[in-house]
Protein backbone atom coordinates (compact mmCIF):
# COMPACT_ATOMS: atom_id res chain seq x y z
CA UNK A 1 12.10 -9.64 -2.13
CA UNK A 2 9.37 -11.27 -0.07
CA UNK A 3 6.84 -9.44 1.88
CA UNK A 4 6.55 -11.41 5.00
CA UNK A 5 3.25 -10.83 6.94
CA UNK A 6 2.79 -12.62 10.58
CA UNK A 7 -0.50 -13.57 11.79
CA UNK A 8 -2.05 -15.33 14.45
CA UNK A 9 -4.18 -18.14 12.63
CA UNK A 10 -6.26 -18.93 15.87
CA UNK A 11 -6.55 -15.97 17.25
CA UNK A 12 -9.75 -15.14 19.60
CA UNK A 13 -9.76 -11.44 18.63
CA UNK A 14 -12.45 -10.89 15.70
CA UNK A 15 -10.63 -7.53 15.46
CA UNK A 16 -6.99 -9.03 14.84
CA UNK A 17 -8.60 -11.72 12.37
CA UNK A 18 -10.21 -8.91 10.26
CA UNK A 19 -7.01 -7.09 10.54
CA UNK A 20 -5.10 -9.61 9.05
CA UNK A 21 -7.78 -10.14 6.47
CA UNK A 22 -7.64 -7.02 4.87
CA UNK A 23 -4.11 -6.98 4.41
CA UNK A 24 -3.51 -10.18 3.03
CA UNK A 25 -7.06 -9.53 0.70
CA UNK A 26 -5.09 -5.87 -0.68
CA UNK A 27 -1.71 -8.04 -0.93
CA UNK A 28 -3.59 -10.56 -2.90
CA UNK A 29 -5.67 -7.40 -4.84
CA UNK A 30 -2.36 -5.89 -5.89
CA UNK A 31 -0.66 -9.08 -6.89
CA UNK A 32 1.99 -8.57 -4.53
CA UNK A 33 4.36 -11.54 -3.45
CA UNK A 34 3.97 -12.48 0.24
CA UNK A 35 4.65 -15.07 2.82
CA UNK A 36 1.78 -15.91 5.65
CA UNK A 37 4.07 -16.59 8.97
CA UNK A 38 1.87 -17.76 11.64
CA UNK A 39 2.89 -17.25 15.15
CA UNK A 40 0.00 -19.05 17.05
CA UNK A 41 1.43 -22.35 16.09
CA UNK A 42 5.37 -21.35 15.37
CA UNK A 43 7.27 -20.34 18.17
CA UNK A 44 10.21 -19.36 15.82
CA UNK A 45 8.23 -17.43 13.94
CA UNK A 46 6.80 -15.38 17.12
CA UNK A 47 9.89 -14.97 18.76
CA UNK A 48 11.23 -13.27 15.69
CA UNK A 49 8.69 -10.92 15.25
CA UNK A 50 8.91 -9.62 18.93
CA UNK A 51 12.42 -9.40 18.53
CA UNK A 52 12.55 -7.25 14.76
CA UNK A 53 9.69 -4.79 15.78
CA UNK A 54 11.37 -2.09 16.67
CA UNK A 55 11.17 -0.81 20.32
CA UNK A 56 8.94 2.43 19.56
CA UNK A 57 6.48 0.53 17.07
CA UNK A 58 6.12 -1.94 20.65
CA UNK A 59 2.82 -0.89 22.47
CA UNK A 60 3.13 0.29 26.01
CA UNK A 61 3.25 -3.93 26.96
CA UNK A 62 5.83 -4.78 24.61
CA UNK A 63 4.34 -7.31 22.68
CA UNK A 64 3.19 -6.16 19.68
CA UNK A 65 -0.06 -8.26 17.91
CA UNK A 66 -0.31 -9.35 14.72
CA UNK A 67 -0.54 -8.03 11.08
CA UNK A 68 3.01 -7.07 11.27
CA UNK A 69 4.06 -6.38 8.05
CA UNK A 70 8.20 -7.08 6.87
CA UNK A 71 10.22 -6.77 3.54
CA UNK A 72 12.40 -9.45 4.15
CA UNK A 73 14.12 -8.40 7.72
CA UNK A 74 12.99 -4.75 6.79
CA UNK A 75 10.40 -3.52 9.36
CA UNK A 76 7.36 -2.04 7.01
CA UNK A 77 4.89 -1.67 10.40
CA UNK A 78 1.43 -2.74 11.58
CA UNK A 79 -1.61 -2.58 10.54
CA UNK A 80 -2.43 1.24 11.51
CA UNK A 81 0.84 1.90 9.21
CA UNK A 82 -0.37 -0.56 6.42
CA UNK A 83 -3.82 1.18 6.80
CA UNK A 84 -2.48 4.75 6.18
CA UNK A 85 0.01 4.15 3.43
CA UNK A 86 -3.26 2.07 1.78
CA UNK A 87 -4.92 5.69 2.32
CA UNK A 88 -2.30 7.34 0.56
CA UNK A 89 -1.98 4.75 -2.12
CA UNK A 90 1.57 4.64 -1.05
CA UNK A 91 1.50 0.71 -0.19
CA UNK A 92 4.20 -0.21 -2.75
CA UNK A 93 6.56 2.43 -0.77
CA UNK A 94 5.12 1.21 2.52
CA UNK A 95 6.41 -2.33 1.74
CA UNK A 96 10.36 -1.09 0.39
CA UNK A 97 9.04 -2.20 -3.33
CA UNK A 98 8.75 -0.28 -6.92
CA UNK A 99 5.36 0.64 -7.57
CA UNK A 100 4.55 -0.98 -10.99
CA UNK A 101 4.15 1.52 -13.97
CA UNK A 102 0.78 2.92 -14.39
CA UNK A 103 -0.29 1.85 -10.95
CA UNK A 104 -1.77 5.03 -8.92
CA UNK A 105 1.13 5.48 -6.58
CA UNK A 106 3.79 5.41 -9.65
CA UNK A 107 1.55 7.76 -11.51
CA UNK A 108 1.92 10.14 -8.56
CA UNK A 109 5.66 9.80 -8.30
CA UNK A 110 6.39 10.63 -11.77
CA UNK A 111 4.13 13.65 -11.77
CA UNK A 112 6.51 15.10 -8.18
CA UNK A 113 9.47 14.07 -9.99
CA UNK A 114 8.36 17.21 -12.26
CA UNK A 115 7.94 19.71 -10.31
CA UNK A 116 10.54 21.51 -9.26
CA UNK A 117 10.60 23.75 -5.90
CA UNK A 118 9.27 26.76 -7.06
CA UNK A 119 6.07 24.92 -7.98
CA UNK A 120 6.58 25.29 -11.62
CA UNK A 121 7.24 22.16 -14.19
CA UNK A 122 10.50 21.46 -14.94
CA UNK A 123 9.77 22.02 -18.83
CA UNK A 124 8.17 24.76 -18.40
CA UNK A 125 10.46 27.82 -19.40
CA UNK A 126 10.49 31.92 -19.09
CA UNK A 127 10.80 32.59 -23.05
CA UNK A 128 8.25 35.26 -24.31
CA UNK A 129 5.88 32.54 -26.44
CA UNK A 130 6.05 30.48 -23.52
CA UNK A 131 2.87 31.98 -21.60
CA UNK A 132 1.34 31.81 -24.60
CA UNK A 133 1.88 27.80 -25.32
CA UNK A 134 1.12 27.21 -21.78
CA UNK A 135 -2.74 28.11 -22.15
CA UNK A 136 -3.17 25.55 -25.34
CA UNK A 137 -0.92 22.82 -23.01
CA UNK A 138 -3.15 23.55 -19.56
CA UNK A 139 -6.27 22.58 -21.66
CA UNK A 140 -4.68 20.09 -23.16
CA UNK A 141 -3.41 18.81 -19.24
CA UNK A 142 -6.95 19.23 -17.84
CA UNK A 143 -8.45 16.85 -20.46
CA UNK A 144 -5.98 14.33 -19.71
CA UNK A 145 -5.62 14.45 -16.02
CA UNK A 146 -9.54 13.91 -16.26
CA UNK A 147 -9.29 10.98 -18.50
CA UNK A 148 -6.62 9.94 -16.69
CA UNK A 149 -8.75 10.36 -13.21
CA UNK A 150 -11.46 8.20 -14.69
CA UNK A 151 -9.08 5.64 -15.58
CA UNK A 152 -7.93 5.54 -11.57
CA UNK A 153 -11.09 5.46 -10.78
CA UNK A 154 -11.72 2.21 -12.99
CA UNK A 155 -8.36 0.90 -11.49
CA UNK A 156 -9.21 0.90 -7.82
CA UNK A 157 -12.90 -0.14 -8.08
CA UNK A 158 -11.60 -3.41 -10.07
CA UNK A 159 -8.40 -3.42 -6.89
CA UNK A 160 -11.56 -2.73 -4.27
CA UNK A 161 -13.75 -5.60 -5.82
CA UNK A 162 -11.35 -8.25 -6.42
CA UNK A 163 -10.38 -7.48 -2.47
CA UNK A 164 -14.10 -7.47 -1.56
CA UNK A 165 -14.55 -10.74 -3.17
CA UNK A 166 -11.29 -12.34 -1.37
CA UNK A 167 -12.47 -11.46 1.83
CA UNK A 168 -16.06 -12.78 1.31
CA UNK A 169 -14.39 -16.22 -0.09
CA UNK A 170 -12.26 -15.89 2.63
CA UNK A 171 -15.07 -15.45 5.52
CA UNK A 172 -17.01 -18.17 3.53
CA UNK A 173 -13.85 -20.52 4.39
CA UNK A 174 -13.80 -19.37 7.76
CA UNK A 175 -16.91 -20.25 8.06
CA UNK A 176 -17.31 -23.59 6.68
């Protein structure tokens, strides 16, 4: 599957442009496969976004501006949607794919796969010793979940730089 994002290469808007920036500089942070589909200079290629967006993504005019963000012919949204998920660190859901194992938003899946509705772990059980196994084990979780905090932590300042860096490469095209 191919993430197909359209932008407007020439557009006047410094807004738009830094828009578009960001998400093809997280795209290219995350290592995620994507197509750049201009529309500026590609009729086809604007016609078909205005015609996929659905009708209550469309602002008030109808024409919706670029980033717009598709999995194939699967909507995903704009930016504002692109920006929240991003927020969440639920981009990989955002854009229809499988978050890659040990990636933040995986991490985060596995851990609500295991609880069950009453708020309790699924392996937790009600047998008498069990209280008394869960105190050694809730130690045991807070050291890891800490160590395993720090290690996000590492994760998304090297994700944050390497996007920080695209962008200023990026400008410093732009630029030139």
């Amino acid at each position: 599957m191919v993430i197909k994002v359209f932008l407007a290469t020439s557009s006047g808007s410094t807004a738009i442009k830094k828009k578009q920036q960001d998400v093809v500089a997280f795209l290219e942070a995350l290592k995620v496969e994507y197509a750049q589909l201009d529309i500026a200079c590609n009729e086809q290629n604007r016609m078909w976004m205005r015609q996929n967006v659905p009708e209550e993504k469309k602002p008030s005019n109808g024409i919706p501006l670029p980033p717009q963000i598709f999995n194939e012919e699967s909507y995903c949204g704009d930016y504002e949607t692109f920006f929240d998920a991003k927020e969440d660190n639920a981009v990989y859901s955002f854009l229809g794919l499988a978050a890659p194992p040990g990636s933040k938003e995986a991490m985060q899946a596995d851990e609500e796969q295991h609880i069950v509705e009453n708020g309790t772990h699924a392996d937790e059980s009600n047998e008498e010793g069990a209280a008394d196994d869960s105190i050694g084990h809730a130690e045991e979780d807070g050291e890891q979940e800490e160590e395993d905090l720090q290690s996000e932590d590492e994760e998304e300042a090297d994700v944050e730089e390497e996007g920080e860096e695209f962008l200023e490469e990026t400008r410093e095209e732009v630029a030139e």
